[in-house]
N, C-alpha and C. Protein backbone atom coordinates (compact mmCIF):
# COMPACT_ATOMS: atom_id res chain seq x y z
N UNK A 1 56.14 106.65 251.90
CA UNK A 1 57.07 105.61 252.28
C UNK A 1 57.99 106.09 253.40
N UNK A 2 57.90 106.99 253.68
CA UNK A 2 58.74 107.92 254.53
C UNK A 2 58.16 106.99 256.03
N UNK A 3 57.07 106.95 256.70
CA UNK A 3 56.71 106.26 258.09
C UNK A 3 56.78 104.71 257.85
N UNK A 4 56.93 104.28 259.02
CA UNK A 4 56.79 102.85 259.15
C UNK A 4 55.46 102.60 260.00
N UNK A 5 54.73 102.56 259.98
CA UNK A 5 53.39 102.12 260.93
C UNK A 5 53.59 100.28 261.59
N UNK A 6 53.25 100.39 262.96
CA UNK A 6 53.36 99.17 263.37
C UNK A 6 51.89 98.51 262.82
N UNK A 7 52.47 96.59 262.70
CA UNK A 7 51.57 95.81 262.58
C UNK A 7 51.83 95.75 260.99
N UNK A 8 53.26 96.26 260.31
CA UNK A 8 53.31 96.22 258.72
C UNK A 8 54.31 95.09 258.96
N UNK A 9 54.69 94.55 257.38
CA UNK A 9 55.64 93.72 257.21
C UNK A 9 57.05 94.34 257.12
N UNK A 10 57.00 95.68 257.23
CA UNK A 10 58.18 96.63 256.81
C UNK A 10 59.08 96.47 258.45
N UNK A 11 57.75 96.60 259.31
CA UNK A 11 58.59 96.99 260.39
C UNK A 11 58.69 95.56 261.20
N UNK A 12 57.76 94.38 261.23
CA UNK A 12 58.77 93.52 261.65
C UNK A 12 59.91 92.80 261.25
N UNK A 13 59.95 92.66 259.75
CA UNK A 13 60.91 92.54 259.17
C UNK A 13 62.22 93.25 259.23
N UNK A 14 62.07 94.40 259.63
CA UNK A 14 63.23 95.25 259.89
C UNK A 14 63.40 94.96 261.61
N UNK A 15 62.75 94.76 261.96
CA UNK A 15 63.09 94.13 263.54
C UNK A 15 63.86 93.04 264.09
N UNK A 16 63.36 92.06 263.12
CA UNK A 16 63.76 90.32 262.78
C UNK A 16 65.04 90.29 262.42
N UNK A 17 65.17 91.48 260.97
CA UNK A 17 66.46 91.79 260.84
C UNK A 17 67.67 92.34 261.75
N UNK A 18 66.97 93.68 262.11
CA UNK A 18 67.95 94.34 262.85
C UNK A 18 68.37 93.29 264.18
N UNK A 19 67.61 92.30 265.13
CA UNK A 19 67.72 91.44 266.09
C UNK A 19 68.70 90.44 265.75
N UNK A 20 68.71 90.03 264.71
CA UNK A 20 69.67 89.01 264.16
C UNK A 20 70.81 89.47 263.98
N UNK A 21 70.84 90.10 263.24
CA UNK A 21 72.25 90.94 263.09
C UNK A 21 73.07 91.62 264.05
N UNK A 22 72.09 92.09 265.29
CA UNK A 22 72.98 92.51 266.42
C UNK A 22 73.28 91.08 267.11
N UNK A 23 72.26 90.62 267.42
CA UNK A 23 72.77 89.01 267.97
C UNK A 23 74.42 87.80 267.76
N UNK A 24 74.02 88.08 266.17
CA UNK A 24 75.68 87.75 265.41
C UNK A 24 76.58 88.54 265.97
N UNK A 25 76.56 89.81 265.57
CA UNK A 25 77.42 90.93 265.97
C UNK A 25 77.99 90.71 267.58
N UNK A 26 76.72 90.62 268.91
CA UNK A 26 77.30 90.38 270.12
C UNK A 26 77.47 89.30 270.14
N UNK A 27 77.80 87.95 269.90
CA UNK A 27 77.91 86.85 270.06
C UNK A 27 79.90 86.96 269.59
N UNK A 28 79.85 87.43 268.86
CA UNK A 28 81.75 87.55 268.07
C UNK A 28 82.20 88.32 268.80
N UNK A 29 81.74 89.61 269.34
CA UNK A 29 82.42 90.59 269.75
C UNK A 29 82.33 90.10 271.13
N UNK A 30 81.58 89.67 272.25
CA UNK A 30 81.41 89.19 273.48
C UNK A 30 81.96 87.66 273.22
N UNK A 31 81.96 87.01 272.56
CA UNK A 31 82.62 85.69 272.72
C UNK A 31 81.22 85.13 273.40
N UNK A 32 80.24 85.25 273.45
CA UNK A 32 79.14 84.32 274.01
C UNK A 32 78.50 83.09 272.94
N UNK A 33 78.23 81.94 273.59
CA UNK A 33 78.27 81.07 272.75
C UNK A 33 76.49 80.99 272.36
N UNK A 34 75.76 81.97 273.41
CA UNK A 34 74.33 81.55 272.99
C UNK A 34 73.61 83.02 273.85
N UNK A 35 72.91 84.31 272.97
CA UNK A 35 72.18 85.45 273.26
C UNK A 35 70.79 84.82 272.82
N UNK A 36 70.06 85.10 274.62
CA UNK A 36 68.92 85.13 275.08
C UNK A 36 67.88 86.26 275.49
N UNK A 37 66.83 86.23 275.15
CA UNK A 37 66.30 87.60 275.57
C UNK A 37 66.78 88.99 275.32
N UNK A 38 66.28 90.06 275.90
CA UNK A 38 66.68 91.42 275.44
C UNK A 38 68.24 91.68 274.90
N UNK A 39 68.28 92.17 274.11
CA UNK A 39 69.88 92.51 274.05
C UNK A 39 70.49 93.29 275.03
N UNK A 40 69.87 94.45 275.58
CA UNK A 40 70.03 95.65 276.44
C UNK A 40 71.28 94.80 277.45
N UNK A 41 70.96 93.67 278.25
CA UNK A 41 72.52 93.21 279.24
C UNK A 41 73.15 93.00 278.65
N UNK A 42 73.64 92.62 276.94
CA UNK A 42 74.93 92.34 276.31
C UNK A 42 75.21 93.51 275.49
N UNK A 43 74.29 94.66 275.61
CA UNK A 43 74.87 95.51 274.57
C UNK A 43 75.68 96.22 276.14
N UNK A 44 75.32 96.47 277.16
CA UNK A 44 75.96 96.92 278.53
C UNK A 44 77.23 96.16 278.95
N UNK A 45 76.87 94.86 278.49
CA UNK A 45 78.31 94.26 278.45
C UNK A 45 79.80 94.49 277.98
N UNK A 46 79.19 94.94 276.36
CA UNK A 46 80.22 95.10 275.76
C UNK A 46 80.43 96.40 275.83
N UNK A 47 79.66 97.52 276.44
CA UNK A 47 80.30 98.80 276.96
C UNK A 47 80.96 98.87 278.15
N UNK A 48 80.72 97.94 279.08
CA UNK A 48 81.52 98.10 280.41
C UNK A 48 82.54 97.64 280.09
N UNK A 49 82.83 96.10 278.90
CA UNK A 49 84.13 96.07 278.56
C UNK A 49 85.06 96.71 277.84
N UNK A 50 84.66 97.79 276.93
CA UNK A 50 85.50 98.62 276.28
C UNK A 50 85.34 98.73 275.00
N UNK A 51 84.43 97.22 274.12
CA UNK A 51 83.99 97.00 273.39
C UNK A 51 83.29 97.68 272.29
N UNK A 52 82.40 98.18 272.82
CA UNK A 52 81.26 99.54 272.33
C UNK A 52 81.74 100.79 272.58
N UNK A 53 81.40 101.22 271.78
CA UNK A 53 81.86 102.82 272.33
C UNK A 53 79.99 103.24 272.80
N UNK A 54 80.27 103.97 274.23
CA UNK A 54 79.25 104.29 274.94
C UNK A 54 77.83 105.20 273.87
N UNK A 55 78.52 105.88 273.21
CA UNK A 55 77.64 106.29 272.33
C UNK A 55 76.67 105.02 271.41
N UNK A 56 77.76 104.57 270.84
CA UNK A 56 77.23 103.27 270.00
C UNK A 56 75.64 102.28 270.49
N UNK A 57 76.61 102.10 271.87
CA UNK A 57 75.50 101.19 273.03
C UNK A 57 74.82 102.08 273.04
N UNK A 58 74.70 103.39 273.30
CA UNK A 58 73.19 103.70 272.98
C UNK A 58 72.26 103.78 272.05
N UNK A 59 72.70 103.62 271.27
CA UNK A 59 71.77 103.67 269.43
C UNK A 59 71.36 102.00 269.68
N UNK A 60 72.28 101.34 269.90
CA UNK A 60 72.36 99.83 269.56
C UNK A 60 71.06 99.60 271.00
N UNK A 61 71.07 100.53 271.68
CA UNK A 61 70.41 99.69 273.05
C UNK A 61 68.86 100.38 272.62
N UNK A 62 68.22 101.62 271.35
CA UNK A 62 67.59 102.10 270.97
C UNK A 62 66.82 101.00 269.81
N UNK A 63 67.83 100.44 269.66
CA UNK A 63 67.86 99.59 268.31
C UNK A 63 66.66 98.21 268.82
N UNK A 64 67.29 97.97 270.30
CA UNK A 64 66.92 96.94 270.86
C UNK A 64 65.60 96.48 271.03
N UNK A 65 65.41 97.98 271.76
CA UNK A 65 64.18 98.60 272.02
C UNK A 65 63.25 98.52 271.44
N UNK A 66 63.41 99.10 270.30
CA UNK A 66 62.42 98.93 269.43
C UNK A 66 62.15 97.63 268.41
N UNK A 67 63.13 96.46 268.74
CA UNK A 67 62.75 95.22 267.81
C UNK A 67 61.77 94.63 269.28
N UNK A 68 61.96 94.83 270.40
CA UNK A 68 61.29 94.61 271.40
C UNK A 68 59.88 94.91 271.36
N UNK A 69 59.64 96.32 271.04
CA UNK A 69 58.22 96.37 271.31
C UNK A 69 57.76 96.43 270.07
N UNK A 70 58.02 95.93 268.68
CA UNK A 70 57.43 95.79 267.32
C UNK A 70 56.75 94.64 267.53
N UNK A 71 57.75 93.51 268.38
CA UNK A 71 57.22 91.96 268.33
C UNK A 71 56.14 91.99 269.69
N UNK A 72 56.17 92.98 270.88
CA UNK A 72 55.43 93.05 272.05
C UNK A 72 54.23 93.81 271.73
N UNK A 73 54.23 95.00 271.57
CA UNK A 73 53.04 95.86 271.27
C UNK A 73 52.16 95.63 270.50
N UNK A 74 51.16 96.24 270.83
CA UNK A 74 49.46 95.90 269.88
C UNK A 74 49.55 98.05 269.81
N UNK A 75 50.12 98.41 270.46
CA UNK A 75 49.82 100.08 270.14
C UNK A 75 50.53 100.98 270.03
N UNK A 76 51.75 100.78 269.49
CA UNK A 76 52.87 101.73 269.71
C UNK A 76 52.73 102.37 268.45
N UNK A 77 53.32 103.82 268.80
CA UNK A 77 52.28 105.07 268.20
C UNK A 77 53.75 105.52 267.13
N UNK A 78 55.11 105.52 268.33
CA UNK A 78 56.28 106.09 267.63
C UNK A 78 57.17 105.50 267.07
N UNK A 79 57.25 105.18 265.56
CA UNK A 79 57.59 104.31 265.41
C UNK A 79 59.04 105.42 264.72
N UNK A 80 60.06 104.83 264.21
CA UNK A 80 61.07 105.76 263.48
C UNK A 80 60.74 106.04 262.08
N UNK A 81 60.96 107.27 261.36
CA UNK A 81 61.27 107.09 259.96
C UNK A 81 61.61 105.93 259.06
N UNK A 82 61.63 105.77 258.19
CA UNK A 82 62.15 104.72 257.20
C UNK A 82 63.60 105.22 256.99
N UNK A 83 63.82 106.46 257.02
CA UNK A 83 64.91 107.21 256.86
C UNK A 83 66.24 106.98 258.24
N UNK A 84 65.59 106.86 259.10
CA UNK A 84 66.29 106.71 260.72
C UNK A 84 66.64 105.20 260.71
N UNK A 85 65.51 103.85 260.09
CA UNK A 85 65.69 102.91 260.10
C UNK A 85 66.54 102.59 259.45
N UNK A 86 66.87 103.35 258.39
CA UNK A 86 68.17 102.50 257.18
C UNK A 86 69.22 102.95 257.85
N UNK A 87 69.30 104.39 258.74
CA UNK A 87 70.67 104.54 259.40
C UNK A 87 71.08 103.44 260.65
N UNK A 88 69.99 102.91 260.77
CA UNK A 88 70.60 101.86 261.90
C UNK A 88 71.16 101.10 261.39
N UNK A 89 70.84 100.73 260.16
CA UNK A 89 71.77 99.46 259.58
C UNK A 89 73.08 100.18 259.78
N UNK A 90 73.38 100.82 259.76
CA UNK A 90 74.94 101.30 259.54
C UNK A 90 75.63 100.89 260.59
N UNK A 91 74.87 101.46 261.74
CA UNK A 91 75.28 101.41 263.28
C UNK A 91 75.36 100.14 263.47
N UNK A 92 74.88 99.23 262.77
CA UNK A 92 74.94 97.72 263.67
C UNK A 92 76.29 97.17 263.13
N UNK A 93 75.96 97.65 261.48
CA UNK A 93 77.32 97.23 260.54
C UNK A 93 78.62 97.54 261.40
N UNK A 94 78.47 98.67 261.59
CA UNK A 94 79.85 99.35 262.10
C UNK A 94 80.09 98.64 263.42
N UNK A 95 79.36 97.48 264.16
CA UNK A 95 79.82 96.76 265.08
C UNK A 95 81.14 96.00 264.87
C-alpha cells in the first residue's frame, strides 16, 4: 500500500481531491470568483502577493503538477508514496 501506481482509483481520486481543495483554497485566499485550468498562475499569484509563503507555492505548485498529469498521462512512471500523498493534505490544509 505504500506506492500509488497510475491508472488506479487511489490516485485519481487523490488528484480530484487534492484539485478541488486547492481550487477552494485559491479562490478565498485570491478573491477570484472562478479558477480555470492549471493552478500553477494562481498558486504564483498568491506568492507574488505575499499570500503563500514561497516555499508553500512550491509543494502546492508540485501538488498541481501532479493532479495534472494523473488526469493527462497514459505513462507516468513517478508517481509519490502514499506516505508523501497524505502529507500533501496537510500542505493544502494549512492554506
Amino acid at each position: 500500500m505504500d506506492e500509488v501506481h497510475f491508472n488506479t482509483s487511489k490516485a485519481y481520486l487523490s488528484a480530484f481531491q487534492y484539485r478541488g481543495r486547492m481550487e477552494r483554497k485559491l479562490k478565498a485566499i485570491l478573491g477570484e470568483e472562478r479558477i480555470i485550468g492549471p493552478l500553477d498562475q494562481f498558486i504564483r499569484k498568491g506568492v507574488d502577493k505575499g499570500l503563500i509563503d514561497k516555499d508553500k507555492g512550491e509543494t502546492l505548485t508540485m501538488i498541481s503538477n501532479y493532479c495534472d498529469s494523473v488526469y493527462m498521462s497514459t505513462d507516468r512512471q513517478d508517481f509519490p508514496t502514499f506516505k508523501e500523498l497524505k502529507s500533501w493534505s496537510d500542505v493544502i490544509e494549512s492554506l
